[in-house]
PDB file of N, CA and C in Angstrom:
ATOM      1  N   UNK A   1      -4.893  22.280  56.522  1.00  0.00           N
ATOM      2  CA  UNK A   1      -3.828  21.280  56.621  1.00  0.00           C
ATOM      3  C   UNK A   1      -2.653  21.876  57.379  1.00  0.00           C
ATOM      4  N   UNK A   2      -1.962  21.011  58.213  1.00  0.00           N
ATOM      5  CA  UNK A   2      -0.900  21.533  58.776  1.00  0.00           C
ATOM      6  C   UNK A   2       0.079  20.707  58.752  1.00  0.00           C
ATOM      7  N   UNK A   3       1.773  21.473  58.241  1.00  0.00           N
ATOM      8  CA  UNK A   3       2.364  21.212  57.838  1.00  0.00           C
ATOM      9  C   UNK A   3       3.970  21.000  59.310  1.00  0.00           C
ATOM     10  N   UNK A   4       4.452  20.013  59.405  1.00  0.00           N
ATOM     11  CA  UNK A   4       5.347  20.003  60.561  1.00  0.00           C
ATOM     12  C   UNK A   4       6.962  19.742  59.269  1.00  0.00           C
ATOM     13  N   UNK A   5       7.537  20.684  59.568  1.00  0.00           N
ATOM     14  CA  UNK A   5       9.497  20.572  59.134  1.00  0.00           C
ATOM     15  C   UNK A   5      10.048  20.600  60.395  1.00  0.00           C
ATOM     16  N   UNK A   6      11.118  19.467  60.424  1.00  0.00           N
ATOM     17  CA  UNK A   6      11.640  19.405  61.307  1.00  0.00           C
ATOM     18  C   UNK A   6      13.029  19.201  60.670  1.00  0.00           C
ATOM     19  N   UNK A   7      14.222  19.726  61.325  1.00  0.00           N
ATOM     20  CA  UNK A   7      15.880  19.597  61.013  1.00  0.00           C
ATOM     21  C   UNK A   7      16.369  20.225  62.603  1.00  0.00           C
ATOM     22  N   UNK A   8      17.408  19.346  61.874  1.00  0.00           N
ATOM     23  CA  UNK A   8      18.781  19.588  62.941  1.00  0.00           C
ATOM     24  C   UNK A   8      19.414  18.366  63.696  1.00  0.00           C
ATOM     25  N   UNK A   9      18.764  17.371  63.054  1.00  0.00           N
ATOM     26  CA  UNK A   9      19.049  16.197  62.910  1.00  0.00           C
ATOM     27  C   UNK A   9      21.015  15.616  62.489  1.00  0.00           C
ATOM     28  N   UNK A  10      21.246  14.204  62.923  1.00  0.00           N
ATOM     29  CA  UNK A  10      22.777  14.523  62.349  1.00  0.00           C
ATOM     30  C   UNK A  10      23.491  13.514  62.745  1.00  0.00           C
ATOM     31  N   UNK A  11      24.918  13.205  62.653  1.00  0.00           N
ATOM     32  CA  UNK A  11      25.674  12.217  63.854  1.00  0.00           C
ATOM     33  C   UNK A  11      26.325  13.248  64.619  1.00  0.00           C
ATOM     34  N   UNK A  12      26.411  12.849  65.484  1.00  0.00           N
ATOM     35  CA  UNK A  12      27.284  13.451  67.084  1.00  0.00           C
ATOM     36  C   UNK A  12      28.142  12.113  67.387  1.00  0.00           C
ATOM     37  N   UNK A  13      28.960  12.536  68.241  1.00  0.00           N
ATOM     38  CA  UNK A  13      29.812  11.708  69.101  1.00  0.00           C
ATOM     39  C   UNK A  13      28.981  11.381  70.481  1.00  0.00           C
ATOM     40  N   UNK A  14      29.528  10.634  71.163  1.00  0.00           N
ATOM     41  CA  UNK A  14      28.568  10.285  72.449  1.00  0.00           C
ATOM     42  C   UNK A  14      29.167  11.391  73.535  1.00  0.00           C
ATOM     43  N   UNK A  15      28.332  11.968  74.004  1.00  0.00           N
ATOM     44  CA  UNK A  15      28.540  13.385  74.858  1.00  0.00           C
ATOM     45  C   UNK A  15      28.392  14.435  74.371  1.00  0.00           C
ATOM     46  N   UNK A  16      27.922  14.335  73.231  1.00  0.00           N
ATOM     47  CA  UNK A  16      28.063  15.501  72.344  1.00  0.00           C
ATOM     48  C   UNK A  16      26.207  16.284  72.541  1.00  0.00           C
ATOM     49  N   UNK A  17      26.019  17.379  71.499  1.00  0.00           N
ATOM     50  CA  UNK A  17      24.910  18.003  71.759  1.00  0.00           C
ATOM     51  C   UNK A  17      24.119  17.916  70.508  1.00  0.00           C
ATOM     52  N   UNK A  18      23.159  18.281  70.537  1.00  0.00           N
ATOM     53  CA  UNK A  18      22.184  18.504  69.072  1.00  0.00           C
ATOM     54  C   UNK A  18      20.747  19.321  69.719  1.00  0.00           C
ATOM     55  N   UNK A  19      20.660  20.041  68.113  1.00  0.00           N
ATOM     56  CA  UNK A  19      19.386  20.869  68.959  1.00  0.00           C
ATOM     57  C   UNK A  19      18.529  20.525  67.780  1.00  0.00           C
ATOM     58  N   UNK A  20      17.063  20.205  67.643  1.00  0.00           N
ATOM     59  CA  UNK A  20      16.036  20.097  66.921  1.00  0.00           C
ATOM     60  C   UNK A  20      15.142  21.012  67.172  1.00  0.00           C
ATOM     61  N   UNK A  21      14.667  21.214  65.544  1.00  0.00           N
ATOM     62  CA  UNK A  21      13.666  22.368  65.785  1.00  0.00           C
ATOM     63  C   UNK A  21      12.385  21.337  64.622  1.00  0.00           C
ATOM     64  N   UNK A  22      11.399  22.251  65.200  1.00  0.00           N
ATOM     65  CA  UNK A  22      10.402  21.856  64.115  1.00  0.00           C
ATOM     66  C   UNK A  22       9.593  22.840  63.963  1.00  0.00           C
ATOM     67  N   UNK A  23       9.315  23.182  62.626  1.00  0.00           N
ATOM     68  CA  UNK A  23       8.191  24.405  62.593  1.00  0.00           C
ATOM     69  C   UNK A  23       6.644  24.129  62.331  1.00  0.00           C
ATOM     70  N   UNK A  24       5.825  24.675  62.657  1.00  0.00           N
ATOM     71  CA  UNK A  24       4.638  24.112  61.997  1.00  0.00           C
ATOM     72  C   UNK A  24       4.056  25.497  61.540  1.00  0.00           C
ATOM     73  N   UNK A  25       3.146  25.093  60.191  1.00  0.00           N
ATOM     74  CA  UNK A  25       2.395  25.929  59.342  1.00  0.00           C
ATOM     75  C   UNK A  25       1.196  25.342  58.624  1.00  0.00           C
ATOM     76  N   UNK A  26       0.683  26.385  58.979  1.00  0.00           N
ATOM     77  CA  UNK A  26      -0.754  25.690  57.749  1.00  0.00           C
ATOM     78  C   UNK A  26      -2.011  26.055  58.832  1.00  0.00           C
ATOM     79  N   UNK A  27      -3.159  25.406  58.359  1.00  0.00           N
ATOM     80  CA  UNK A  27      -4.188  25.758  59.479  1.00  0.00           C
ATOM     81  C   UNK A  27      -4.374  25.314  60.180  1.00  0.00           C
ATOM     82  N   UNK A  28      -3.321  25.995  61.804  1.00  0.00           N
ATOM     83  CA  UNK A  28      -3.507  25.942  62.924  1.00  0.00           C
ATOM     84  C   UNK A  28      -4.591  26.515  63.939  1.00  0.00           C
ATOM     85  N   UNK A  29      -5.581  25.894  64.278  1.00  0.00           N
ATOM     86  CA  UNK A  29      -6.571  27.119  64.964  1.00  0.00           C
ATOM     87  C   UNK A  29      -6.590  26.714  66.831  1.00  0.00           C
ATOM     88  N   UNK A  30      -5.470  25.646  67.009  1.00  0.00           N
ATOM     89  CA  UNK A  30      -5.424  26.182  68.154  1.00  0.00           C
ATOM     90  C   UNK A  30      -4.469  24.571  68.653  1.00  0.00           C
ATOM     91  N   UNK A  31      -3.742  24.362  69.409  1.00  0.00           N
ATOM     92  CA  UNK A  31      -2.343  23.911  70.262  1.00  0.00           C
ATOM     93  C   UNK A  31      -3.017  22.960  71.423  1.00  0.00           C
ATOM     94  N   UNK A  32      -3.107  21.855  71.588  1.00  0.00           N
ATOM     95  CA  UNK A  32      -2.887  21.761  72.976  1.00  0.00           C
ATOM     96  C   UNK A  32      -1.507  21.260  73.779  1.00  0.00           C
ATOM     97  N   UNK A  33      -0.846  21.000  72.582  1.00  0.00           N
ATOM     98  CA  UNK A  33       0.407  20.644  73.034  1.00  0.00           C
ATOM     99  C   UNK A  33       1.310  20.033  71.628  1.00  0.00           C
ATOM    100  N   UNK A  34       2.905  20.387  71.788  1.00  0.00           N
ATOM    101  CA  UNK A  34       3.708  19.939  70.891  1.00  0.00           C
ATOM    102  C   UNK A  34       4.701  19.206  71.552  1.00  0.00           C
ATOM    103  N   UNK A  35       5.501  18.311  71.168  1.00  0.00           N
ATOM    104  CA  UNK A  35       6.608  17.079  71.197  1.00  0.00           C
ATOM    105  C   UNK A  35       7.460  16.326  70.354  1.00  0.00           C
ATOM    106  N   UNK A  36       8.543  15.267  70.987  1.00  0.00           N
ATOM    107  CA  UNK A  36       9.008  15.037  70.188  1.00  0.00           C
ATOM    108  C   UNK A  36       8.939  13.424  70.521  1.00  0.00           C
ATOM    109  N   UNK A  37       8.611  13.014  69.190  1.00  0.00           N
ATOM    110  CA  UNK A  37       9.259  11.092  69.679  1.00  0.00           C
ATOM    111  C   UNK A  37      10.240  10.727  68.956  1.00  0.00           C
ATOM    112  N   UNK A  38      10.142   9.172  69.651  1.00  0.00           N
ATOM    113  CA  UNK A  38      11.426   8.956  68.782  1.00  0.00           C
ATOM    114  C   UNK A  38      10.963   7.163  68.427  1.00  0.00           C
ATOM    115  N   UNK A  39      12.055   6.877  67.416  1.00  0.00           N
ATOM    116  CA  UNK A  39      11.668   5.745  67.127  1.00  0.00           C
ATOM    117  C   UNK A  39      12.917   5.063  66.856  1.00  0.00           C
ATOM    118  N   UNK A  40      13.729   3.854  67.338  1.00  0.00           N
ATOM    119  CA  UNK A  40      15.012   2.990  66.927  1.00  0.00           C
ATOM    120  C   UNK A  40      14.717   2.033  66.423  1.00  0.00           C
ATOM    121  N   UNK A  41      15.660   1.368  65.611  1.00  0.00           N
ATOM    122  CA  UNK A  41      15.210   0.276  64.156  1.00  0.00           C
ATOM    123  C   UNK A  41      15.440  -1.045  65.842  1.00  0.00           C
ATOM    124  N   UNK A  42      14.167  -1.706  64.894  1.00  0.00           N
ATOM    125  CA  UNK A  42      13.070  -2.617  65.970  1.00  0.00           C
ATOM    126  C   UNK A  42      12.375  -2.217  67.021  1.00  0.00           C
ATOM    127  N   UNK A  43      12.729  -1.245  67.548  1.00  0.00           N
ATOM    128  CA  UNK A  43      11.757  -0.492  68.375  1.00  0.00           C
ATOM    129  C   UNK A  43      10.543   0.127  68.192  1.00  0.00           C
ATOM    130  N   UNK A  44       9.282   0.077  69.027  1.00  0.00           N
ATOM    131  CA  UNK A  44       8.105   1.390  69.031  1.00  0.00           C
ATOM    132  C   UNK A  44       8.318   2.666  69.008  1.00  0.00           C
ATOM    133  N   UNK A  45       7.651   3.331  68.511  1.00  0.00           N
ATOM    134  CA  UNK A  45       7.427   4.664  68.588  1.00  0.00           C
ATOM    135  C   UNK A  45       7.607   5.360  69.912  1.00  0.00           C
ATOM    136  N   UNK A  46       8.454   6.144  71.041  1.00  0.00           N
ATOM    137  CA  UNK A  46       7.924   6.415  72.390  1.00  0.00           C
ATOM    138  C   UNK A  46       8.436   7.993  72.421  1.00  0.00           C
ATOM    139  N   UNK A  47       7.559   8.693  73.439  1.00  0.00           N
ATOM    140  CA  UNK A  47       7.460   9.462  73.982  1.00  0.00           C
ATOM    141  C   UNK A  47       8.713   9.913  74.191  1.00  0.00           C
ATOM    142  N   UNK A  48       9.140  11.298  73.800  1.00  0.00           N
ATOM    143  CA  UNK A  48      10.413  11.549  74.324  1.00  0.00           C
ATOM    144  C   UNK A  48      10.139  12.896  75.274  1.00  0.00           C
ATOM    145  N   UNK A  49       9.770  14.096  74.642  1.00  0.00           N
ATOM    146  CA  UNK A  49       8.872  14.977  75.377  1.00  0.00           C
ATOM    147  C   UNK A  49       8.157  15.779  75.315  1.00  0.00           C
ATOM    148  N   UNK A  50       7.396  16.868  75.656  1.00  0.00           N
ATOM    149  CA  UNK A  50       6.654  17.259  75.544  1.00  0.00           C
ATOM    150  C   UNK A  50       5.625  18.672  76.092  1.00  0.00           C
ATOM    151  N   UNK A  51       5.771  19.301  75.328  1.00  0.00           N
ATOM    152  CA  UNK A  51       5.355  20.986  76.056  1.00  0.00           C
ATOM    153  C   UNK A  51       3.983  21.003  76.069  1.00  0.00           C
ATOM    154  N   UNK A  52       2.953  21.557  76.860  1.00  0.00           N
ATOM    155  CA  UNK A  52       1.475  22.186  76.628  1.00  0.00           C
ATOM    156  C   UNK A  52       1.654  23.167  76.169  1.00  0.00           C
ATOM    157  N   UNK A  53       0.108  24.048  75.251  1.00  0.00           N
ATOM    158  CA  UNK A  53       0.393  25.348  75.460  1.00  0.00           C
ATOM    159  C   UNK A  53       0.629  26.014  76.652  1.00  0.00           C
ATOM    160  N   UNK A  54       0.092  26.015  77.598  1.00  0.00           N
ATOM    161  CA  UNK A  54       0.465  26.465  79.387  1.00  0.00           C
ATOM    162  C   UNK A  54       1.728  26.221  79.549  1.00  0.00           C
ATOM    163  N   UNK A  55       2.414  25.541  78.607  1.00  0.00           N
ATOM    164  CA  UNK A  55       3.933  25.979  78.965  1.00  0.00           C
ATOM    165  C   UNK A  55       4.200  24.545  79.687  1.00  0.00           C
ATOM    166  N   UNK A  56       4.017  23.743  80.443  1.00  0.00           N
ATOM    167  CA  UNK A  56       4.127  22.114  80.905  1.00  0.00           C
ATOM    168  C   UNK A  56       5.062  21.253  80.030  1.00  0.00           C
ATOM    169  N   UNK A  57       6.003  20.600  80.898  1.00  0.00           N
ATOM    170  CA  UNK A  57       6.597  19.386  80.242  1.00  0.00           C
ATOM    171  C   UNK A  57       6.367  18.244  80.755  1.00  0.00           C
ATOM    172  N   UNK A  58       7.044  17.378  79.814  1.00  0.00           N
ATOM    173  CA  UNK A  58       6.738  16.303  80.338  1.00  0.00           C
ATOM    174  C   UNK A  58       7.927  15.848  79.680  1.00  0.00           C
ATOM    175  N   UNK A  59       8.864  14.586  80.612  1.00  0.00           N
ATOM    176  CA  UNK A  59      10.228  14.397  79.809  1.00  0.00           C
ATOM    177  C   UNK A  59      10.026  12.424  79.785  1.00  0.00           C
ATOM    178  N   UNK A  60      10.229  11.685  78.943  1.00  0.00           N
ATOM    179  CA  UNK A  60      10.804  10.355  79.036  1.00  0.00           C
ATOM    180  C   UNK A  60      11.865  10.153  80.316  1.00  0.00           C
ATOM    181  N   UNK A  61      11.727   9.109  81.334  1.00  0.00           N
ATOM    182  CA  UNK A  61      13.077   9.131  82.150  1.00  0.00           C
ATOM    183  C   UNK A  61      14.523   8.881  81.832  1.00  0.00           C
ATOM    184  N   UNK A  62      14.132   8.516  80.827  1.00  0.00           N
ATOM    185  CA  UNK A  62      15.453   7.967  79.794  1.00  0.00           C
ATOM    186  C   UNK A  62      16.116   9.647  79.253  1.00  0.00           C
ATOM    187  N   UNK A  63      15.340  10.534  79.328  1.00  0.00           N
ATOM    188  CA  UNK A  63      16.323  11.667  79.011  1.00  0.00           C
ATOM    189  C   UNK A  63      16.121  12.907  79.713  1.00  0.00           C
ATOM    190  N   UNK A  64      15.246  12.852  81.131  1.00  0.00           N
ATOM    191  CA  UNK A  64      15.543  13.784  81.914  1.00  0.00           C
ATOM    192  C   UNK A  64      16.931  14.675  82.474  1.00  0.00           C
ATOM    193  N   UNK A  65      16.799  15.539  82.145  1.00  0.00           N
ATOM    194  CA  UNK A  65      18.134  16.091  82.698  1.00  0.00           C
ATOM    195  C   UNK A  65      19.035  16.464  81.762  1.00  0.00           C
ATOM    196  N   UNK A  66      18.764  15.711  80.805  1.00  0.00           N
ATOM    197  CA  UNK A  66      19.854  15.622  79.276  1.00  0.00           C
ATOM    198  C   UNK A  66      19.326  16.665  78.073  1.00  0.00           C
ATOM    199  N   UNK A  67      17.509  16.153  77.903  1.00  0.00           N
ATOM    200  CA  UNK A  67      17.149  16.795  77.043  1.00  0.00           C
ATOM    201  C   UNK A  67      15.935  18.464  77.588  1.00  0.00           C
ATOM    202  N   UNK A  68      16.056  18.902  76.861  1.00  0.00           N
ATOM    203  CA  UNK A  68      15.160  20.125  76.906  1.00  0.00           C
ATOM    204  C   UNK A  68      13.957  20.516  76.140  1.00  0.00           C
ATOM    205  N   UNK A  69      13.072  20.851  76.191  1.00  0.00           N
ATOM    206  CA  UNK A  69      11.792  20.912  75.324  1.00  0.00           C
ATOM    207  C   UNK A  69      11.520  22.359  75.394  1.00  0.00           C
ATOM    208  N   UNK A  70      11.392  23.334  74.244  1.00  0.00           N
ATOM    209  CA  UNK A  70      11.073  24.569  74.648  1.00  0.00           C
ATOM    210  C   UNK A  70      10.107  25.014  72.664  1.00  0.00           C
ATOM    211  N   UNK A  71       9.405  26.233  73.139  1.00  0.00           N
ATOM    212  CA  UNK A  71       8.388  25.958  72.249  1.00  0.00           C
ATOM    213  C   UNK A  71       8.714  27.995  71.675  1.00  0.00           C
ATOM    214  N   UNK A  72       8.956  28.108  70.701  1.00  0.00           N
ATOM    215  CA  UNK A  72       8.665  29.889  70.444  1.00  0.00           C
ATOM    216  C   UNK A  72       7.240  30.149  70.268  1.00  0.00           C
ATOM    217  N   UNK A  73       6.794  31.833  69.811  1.00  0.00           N
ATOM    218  CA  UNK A  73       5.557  31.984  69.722  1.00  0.00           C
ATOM    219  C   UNK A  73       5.097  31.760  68.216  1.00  0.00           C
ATOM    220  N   UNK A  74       5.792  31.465  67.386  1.00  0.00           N
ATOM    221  CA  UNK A  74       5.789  31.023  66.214  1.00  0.00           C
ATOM    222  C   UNK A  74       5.545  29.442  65.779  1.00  0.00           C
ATOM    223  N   UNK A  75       4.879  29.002  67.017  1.00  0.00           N
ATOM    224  CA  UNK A  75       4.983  27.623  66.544  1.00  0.00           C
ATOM    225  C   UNK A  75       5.839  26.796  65.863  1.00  0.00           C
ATOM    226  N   UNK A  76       7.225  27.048  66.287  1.00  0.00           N
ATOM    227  CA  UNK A  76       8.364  25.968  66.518  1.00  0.00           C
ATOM    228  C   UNK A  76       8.446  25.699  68.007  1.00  0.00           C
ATOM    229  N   UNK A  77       8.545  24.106  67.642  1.00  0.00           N
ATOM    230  CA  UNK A  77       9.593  23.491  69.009  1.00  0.00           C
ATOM    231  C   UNK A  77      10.819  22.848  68.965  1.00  0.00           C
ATOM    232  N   UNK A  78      11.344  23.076  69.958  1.00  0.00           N
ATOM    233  CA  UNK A  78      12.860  22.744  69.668  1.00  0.00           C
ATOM    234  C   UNK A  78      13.206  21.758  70.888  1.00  0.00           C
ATOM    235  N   UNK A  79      14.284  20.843  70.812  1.00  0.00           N
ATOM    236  CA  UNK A  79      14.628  19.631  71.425  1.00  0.00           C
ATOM    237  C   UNK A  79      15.998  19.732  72.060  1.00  0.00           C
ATOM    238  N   UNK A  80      17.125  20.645  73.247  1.00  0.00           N
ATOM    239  CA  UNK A  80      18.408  20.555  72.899  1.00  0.00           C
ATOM    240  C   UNK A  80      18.861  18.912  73.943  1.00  0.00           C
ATOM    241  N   UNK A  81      19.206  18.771  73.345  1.00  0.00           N
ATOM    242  CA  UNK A  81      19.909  17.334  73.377  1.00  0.00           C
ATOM    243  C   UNK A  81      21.027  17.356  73.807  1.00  0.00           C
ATOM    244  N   UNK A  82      21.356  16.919  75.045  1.00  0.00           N
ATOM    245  CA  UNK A  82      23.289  17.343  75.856  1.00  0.00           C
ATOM    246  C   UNK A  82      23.046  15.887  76.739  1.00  0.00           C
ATOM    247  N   UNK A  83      24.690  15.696  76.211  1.00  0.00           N
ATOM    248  CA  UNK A  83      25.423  14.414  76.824  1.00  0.00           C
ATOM    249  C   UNK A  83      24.346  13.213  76.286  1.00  0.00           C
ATOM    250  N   UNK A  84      24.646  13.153  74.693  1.00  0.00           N
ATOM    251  CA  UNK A  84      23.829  12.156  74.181  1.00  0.00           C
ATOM    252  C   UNK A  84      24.683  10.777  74.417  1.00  0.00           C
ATOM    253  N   UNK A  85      23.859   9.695  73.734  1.00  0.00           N
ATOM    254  CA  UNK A  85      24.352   8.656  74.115  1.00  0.00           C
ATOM    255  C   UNK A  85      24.027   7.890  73.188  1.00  0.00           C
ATOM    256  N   UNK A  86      24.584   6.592  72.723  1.00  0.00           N
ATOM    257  CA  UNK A  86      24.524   5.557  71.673  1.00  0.00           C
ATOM    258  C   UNK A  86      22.832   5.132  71.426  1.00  0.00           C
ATOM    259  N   UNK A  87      22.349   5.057  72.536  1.00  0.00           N
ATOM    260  CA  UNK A  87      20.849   4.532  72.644  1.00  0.00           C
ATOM    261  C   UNK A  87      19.766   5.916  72.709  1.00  0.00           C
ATOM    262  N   UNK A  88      20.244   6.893  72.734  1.00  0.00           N
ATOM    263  CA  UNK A  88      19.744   7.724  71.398  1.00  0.00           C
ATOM    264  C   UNK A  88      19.404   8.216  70.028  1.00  0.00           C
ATOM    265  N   UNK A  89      20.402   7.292  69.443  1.00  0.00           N
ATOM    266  CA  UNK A  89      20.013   6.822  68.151  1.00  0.00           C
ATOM    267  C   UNK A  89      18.481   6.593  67.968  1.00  0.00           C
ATOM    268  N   UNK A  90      17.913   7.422  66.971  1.00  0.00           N
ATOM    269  CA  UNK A  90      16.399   6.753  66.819  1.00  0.00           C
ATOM    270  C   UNK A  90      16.478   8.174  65.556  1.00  0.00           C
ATOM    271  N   UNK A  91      15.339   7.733  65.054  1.00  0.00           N
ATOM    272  CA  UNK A  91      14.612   8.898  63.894  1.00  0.00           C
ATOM    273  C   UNK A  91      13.792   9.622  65.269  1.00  0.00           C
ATOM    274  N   UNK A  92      13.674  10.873  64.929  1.00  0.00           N
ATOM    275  CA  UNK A  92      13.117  11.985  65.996  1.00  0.00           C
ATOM    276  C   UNK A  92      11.483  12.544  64.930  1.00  0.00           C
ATOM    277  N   UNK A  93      10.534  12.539  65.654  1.00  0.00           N
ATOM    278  CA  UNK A  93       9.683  12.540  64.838  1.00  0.00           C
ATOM    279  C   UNK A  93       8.790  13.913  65.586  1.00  0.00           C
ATOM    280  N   UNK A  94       8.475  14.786  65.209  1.00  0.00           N
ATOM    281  CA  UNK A  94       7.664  16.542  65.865  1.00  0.00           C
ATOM    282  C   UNK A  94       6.272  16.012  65.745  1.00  0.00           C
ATOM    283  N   UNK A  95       5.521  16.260  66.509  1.00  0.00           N
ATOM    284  CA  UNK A  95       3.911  16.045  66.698  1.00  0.00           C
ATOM    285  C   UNK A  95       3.554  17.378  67.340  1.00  0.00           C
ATOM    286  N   UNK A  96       2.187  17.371  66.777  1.00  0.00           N
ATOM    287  CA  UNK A  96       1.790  18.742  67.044  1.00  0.00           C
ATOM    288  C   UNK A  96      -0.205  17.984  67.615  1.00  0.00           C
ATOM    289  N   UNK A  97      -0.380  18.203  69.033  1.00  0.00           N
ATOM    290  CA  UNK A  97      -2.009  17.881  69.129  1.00  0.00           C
ATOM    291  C   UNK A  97      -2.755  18.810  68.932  1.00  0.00           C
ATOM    292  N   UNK A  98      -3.730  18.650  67.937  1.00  0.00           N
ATOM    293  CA  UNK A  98      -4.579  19.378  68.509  1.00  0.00           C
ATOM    294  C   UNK A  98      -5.808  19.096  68.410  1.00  0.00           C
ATOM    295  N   UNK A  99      -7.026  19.019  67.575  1.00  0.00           N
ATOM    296  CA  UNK A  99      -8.110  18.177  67.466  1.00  0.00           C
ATOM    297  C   UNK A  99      -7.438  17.211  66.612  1.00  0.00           C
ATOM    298  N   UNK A 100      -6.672  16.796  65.889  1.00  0.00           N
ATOM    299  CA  UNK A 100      -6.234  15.882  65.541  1.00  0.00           C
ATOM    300  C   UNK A 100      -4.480  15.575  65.426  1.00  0.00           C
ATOM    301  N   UNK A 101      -3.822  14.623  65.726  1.00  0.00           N
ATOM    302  CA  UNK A 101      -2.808  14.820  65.789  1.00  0.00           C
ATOM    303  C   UNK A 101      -1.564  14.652  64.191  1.00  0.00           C
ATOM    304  N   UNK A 102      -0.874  15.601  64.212  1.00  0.00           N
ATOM    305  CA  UNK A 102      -0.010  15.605  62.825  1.00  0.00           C
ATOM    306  C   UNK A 102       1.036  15.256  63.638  1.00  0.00           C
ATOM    307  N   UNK A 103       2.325  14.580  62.660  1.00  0.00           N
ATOM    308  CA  UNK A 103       3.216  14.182  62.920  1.00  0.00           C
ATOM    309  C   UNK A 103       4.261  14.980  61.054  1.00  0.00           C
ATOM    310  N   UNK A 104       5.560  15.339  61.590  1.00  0.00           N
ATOM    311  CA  UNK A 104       6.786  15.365  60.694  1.00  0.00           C
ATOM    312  C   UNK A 104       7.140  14.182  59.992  1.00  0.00           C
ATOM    313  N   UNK A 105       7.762  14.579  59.074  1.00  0.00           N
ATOM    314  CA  UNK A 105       8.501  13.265  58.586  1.00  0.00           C
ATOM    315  C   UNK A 105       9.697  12.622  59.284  1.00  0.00           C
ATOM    316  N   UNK A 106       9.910  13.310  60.543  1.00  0.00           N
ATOM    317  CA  UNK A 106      11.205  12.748  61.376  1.00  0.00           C
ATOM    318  C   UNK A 106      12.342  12.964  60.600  1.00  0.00           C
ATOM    319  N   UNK A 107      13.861  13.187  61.670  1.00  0.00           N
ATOM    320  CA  UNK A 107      15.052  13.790  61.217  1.00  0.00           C
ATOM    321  C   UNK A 107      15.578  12.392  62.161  1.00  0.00           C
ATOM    322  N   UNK A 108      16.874  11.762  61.146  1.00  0.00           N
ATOM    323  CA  UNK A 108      17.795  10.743  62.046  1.00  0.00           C
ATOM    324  C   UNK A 108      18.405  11.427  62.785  1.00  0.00           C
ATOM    325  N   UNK A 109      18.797  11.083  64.143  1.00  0.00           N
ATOM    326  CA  UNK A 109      19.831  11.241  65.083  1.00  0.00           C
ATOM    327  C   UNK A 109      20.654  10.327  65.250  1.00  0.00           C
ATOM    328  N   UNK A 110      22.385  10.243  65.242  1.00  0.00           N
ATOM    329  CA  UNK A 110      22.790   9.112  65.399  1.00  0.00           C
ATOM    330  C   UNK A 110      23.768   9.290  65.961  1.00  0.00           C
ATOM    331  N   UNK A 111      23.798   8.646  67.308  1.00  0.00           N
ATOM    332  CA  UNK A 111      24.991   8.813  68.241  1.00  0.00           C
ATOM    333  C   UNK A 111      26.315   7.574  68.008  1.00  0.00           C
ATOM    334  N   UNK A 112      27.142   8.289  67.613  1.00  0.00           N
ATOM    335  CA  UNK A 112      28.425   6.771  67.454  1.00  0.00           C
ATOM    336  C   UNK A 112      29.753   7.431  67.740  1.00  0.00           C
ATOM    337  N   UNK A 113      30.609   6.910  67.978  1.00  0.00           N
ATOM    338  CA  UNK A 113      31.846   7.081  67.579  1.00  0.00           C
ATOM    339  C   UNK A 113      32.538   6.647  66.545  1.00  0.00           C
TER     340      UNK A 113
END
């Protein structure tokens, strides 16, 4: 079983930063890739981004440039989040693929003034 914690979740101001981490544990026997989604009340589930093991991203266009995806050798990934914005608001949810996909219980993010 494998286990995803994720924090660092929070309110910010709009412009402001946030960094998410998520750890994973349990029986991992092998990665093909970790990410983060997100989800806003009435909205789907979508893609925010996303590392391979080979090290590859992949970003939503909605937060290129803003957000960052980076992965340790410990199987955390982390999310830093700069010059957020109101429509960032969503629950942030860590997925981990690998023969089957696990998901976190998701951390709120909430951008307001």
């Amino acid at each position: 079983q494998v286990q995803l914690v994720e924090s660092g979740g929070g309110l910010v101001q709009p412009g402001g930063s946030l960094r998410l981490s998520c750890a994973a544990s349990g029986s991992i026997f092998s990665i093909n890739a970790m990410g983060w989604y997100r989800q806003a009340p009435g909205k789907e589930r979508e893609l925010v981004a996303v590392i391979t093991s080979g090290g590859s991203t992949r970003y939503a266009d909605s937060v290129k440039g803003r957000f960052t995806i980076s992965r340790n050798a410990r199987n955390t990934v982390y999310l830093q989040m700069n010059s957020l914005k109101p429509e960032d608001t969503a629950v942030y949810y860590c997925n981990l693929r690998s023969s089957i996909n696990y998901w976190g219980k998701g951390t709120l993010v909430t951008v307001s003034s």
